[in-house]
C-alpha atoms as a PDB file:
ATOM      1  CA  UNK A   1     -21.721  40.621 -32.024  1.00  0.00           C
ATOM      2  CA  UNK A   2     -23.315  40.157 -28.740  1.00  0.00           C
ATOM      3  CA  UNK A   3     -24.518  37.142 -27.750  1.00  0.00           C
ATOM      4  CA  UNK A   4     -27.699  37.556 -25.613  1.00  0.00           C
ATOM      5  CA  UNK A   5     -28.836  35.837 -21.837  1.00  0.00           C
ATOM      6  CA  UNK A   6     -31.912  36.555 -20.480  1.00  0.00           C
ATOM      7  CA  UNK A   7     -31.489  37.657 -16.804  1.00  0.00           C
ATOM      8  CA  UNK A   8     -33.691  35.445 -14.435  1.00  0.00           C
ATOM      9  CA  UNK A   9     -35.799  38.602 -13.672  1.00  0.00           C
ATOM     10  CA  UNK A  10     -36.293  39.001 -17.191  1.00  0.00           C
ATOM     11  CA  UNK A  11     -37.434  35.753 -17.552  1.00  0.00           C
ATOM     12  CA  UNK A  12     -39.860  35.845 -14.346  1.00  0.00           C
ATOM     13  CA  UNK A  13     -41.406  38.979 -15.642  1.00  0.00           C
ATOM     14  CA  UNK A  14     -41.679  37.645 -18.877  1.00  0.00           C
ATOM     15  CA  UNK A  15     -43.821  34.644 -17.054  1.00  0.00           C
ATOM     16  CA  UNK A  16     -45.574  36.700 -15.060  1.00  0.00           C
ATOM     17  CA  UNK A  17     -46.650  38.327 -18.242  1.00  0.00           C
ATOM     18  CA  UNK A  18     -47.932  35.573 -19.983  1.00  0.00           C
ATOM     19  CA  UNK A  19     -49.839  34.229 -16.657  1.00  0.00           C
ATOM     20  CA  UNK A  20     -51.432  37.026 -16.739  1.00  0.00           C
ATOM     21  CA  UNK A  21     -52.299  36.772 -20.207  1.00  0.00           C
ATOM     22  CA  UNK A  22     -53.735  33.270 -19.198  1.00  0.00           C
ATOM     23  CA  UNK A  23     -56.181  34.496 -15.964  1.00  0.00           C
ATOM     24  CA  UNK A  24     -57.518  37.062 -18.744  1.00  0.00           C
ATOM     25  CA  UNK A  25     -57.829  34.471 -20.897  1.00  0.00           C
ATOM     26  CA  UNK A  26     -59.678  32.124 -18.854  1.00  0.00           C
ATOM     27  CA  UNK A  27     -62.439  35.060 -17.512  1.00  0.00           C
ATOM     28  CA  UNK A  28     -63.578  35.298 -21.155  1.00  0.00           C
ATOM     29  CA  UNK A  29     -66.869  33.722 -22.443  1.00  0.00           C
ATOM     30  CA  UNK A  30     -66.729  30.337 -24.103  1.00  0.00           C
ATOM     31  CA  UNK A  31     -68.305  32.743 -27.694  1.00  0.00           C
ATOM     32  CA  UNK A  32     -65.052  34.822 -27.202  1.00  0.00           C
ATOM     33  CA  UNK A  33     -62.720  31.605 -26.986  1.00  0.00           C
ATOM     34  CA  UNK A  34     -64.209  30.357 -29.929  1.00  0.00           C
ATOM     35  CA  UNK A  35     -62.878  33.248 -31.274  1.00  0.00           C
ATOM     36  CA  UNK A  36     -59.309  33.337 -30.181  1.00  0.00           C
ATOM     37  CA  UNK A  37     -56.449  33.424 -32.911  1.00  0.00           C
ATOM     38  CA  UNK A  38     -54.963  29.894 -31.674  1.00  0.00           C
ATOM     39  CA  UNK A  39     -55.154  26.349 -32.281  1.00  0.00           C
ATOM     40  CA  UNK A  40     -57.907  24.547 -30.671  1.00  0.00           C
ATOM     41  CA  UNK A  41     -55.758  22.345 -28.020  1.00  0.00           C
ATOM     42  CA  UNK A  42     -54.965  26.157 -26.513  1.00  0.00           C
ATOM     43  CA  UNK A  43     -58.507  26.839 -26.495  1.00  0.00           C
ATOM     44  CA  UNK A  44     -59.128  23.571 -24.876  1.00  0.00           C
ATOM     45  CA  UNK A  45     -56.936  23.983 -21.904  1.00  0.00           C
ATOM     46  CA  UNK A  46     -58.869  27.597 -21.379  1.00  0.00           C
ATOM     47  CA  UNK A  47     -61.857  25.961 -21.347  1.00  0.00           C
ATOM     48  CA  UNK A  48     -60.909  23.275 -19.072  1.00  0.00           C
ATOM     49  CA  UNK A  49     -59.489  26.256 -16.416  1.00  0.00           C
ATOM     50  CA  UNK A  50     -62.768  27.463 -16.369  1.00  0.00           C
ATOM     51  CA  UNK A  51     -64.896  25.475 -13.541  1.00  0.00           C
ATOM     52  CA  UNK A  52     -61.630  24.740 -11.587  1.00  0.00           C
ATOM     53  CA  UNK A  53     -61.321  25.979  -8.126  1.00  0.00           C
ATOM     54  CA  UNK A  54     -58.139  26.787  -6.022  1.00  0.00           C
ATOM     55  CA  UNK A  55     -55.386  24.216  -6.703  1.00  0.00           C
ATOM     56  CA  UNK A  56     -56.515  22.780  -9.752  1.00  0.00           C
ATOM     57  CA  UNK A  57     -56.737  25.844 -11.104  1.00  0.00           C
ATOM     58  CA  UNK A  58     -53.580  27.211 -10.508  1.00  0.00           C
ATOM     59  CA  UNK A  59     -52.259  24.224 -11.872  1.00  0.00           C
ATOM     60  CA  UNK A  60     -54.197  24.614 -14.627  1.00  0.00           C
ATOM     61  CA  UNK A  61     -52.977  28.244 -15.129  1.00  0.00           C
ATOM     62  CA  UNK A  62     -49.132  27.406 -15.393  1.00  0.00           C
ATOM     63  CA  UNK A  63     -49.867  24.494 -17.227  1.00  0.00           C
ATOM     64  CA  UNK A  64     -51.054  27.350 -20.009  1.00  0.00           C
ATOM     65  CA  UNK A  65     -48.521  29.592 -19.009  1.00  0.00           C
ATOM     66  CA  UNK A  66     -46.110  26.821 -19.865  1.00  0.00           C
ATOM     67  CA  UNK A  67     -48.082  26.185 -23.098  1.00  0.00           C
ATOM     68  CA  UNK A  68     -48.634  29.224 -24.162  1.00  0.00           C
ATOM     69  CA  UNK A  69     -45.001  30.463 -24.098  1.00  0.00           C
ATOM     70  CA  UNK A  70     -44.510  28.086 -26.700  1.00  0.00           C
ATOM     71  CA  UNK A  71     -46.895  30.356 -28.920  1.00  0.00           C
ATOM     72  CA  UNK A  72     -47.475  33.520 -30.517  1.00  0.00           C
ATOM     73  CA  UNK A  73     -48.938  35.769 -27.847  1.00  0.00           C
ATOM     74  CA  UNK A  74     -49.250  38.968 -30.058  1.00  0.00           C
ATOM     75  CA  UNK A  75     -52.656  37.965 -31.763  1.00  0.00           C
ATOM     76  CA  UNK A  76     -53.877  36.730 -28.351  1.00  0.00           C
ATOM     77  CA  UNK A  77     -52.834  40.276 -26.764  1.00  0.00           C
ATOM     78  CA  UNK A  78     -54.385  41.823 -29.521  1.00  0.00           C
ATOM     79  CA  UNK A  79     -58.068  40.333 -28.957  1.00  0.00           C
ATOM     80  CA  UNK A  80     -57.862  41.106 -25.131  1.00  0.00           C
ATOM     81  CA  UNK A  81     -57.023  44.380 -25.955  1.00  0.00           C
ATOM     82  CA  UNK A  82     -59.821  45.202 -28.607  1.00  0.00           C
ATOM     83  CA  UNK A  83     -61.988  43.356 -26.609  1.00  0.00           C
ATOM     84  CA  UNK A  84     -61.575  44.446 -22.664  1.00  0.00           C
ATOM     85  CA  UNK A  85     -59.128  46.947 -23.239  1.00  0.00           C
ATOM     86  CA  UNK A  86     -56.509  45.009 -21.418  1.00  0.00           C
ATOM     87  CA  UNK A  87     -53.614  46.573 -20.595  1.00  0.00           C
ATOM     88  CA  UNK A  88     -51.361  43.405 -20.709  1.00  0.00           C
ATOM     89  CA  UNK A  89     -50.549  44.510 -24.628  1.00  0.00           C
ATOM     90  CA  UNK A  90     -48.934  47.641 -23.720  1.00  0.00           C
ATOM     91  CA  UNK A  91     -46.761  45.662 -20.611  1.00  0.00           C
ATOM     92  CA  UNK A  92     -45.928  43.440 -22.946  1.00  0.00           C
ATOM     93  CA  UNK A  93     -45.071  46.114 -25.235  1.00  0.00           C
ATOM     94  CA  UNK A  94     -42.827  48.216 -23.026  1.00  0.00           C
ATOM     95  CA  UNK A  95     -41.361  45.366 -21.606  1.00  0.00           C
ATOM     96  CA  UNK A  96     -39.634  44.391 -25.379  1.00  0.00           C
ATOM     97  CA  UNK A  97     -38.955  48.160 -25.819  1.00  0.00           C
ATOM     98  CA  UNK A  98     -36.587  48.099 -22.195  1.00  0.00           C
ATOM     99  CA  UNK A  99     -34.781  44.407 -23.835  1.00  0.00           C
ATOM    100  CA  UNK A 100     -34.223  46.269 -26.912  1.00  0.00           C
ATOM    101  CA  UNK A 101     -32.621  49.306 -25.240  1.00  0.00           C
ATOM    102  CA  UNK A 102     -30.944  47.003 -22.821  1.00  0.00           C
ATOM    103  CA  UNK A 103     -29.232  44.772 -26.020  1.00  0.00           C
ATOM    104  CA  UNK A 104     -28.807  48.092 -27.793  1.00  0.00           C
ATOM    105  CA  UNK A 105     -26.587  49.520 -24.923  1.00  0.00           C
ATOM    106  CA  UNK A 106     -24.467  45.838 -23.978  1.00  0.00           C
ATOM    107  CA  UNK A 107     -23.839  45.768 -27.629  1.00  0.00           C
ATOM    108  CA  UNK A 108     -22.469  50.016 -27.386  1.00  0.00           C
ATOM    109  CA  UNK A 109     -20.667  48.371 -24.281  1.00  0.00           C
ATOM    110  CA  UNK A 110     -19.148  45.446 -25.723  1.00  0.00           C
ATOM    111  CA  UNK A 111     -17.942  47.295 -28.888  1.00  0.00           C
ATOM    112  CA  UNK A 112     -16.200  49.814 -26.333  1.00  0.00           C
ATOM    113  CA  UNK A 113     -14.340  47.001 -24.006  1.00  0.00           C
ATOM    114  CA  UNK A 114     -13.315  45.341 -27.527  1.00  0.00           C
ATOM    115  CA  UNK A 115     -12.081  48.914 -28.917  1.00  0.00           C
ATOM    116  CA  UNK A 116      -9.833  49.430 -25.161  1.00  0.00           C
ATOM    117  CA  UNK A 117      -8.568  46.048 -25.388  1.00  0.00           C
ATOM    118  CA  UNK A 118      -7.369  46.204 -28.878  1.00  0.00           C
ATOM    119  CA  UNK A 119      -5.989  49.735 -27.988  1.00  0.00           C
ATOM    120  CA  UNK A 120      -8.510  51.790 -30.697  1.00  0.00           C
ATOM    121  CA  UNK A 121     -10.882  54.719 -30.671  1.00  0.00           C
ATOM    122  CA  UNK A 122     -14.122  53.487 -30.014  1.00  0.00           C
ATOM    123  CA  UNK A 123     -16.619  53.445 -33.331  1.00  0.00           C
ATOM    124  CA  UNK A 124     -19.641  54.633 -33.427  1.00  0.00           C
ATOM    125  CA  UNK A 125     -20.673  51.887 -36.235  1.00  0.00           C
ATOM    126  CA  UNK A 126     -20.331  49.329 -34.061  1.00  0.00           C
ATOM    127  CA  UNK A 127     -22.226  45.718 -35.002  1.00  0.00           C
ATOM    128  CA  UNK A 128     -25.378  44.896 -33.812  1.00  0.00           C
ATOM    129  CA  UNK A 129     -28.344  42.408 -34.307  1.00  0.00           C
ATOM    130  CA  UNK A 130     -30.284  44.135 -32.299  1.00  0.00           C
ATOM    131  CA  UNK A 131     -30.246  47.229 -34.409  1.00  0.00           C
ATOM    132  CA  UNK A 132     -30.703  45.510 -37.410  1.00  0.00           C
ATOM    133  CA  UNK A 133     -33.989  43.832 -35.911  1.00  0.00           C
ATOM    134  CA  UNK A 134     -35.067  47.296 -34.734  1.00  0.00           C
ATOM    135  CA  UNK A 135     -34.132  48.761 -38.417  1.00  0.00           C
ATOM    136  CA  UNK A 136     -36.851  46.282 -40.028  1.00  0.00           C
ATOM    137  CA  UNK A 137     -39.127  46.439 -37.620  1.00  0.00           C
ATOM    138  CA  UNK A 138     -39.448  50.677 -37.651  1.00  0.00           C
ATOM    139  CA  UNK A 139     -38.400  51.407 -41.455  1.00  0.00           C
ATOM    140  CA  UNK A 140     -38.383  55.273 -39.631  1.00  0.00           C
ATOM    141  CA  UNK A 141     -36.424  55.190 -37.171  1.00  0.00           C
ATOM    142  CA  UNK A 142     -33.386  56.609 -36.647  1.00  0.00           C
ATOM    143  CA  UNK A 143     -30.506  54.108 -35.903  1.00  0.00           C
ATOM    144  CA  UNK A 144     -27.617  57.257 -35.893  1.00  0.00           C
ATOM    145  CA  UNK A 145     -29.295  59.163 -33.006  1.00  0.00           C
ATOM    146  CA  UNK A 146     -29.920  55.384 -31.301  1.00  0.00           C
ATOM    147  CA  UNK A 147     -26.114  54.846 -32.050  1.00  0.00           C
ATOM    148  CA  UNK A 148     -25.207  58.370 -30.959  1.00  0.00           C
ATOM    149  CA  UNK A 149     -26.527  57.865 -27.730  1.00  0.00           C
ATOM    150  CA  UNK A 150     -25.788  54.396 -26.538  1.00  0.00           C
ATOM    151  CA  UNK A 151     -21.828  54.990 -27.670  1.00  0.00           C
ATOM    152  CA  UNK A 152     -22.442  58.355 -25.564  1.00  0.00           C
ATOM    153  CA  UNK A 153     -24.017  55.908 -22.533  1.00  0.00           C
ATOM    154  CA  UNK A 154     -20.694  53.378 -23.104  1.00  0.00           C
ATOM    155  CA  UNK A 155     -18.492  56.096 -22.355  1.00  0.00           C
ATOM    156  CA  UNK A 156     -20.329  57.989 -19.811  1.00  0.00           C
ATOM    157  CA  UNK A 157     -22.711  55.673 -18.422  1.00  0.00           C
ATOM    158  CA  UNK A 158     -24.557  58.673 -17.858  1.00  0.00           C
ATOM    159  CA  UNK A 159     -28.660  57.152 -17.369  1.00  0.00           C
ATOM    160  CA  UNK A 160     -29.976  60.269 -19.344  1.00  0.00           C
ATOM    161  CA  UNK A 161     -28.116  58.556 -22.619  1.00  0.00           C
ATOM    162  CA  UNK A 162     -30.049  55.366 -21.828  1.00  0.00           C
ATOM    163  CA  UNK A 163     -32.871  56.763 -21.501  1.00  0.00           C
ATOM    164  CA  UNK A 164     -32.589  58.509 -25.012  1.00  0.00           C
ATOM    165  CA  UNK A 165     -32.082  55.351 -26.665  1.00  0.00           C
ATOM    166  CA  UNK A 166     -35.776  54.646 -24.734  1.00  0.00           C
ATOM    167  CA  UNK A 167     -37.303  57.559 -26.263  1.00  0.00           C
ATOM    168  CA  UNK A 168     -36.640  56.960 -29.597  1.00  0.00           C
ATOM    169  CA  UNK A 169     -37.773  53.376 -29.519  1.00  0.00           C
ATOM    170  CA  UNK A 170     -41.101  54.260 -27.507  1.00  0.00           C
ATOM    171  CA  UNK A 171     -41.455  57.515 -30.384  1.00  0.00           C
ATOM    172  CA  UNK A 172     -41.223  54.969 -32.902  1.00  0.00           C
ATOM    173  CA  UNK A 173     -43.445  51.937 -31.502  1.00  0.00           C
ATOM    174  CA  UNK A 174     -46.194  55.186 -30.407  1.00  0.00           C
ATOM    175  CA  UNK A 175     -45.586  56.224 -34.428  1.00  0.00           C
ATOM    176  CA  UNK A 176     -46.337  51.924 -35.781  1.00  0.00           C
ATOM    177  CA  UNK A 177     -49.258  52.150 -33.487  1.00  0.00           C
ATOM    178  CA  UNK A 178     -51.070  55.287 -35.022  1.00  0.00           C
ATOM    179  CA  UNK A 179     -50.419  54.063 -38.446  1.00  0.00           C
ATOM    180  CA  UNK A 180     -51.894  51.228 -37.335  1.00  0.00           C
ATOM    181  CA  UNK A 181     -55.106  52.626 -36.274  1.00  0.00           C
ATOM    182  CA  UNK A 182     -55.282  55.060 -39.241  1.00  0.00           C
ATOM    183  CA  UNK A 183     -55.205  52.078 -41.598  1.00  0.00           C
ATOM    184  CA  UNK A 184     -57.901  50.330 -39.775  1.00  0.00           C
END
């Protein structure tokens, strides 16, 4: 199984993601922070942003960034979106769908340069946590065609395979979201 490294792009973005999160954060009202799904000290630091000009308030800022990447941004996400109709939930969103197909096709990779070296066929039923994650987290998807096409990207490294592997996952996140709403 493949053992995963962020890429320090990946991580930036991933920063820039939740700094973003934090400047939405901080515009709200003091009602709506009162209101936020996370612990008060979190709330505090928003508050204190606030009245803070220029320097101090950048610093302010990555101090939450910093703090807040130590938490569960999902429920925050959520409120800005229902809320403002922020768009940072769907980044955010996207952004996990791209690392998933990303693992998905270094794991089809991996299980290919293993398969050469020990002088076999390559397997389409190749190991992967990353599959398994994606298996619990969409009970519908389908894993074969996912498989199908990232062993078909391993051996081809044709970007149309990769971007199968996409499709399916955004089809299946698009497919959580509506039953989502239509259980609200």
């Amino acid at each position: 199984m493949a053992e995963y490294r962020l890429s320090r792009s990946e991580k930036k973005r991933r920063a820039k993601n939740i700094e973003m999160l934090a400047l939405e954060l901080i515009a709200l009202s003091r009602t709506d922070i009162k209101k936020l799904a996370c612990d008060d000290f979190i709330k505090g630091e928003i508050l204190t942003a606030q009245p803070l000009k220029a320097g101090a308030r950048k610093r302010q800022v990555k101090y939450l960034t910093k703090q807040l990447r130590e938490e569960d941004t999902d429920p925050l996400f959520n409120f800005l979106a229902e809320k403002k109709g922020s768009h940072l939930k769907q980044t955010h969103s996207f952004h996990e769908l791209e690392r998933f197909r990303d693992d998905i096709i270094d794991d089809a990779l991996l299980a290919k340069e293993k398969a050469w070296r020990d002088q076999l066929t390559p397997d389409e039923n190749w190991p992967s946590i990353t599959l398994e994650e994606i298996g619990n987290r969409f009970p519908n998807i389908d894993i074969d065609t996912i498989r199908k096409a990232a062993t078909a990207f391993a051996r081809s490294h044709k970007k149309s395979h990769s971007r199968e592997v996409f499709r399916i996952l955004k089809a299946a996140a698009d497919q959580e979201e509506l039953a989502k709403k239509v259980t609200k």
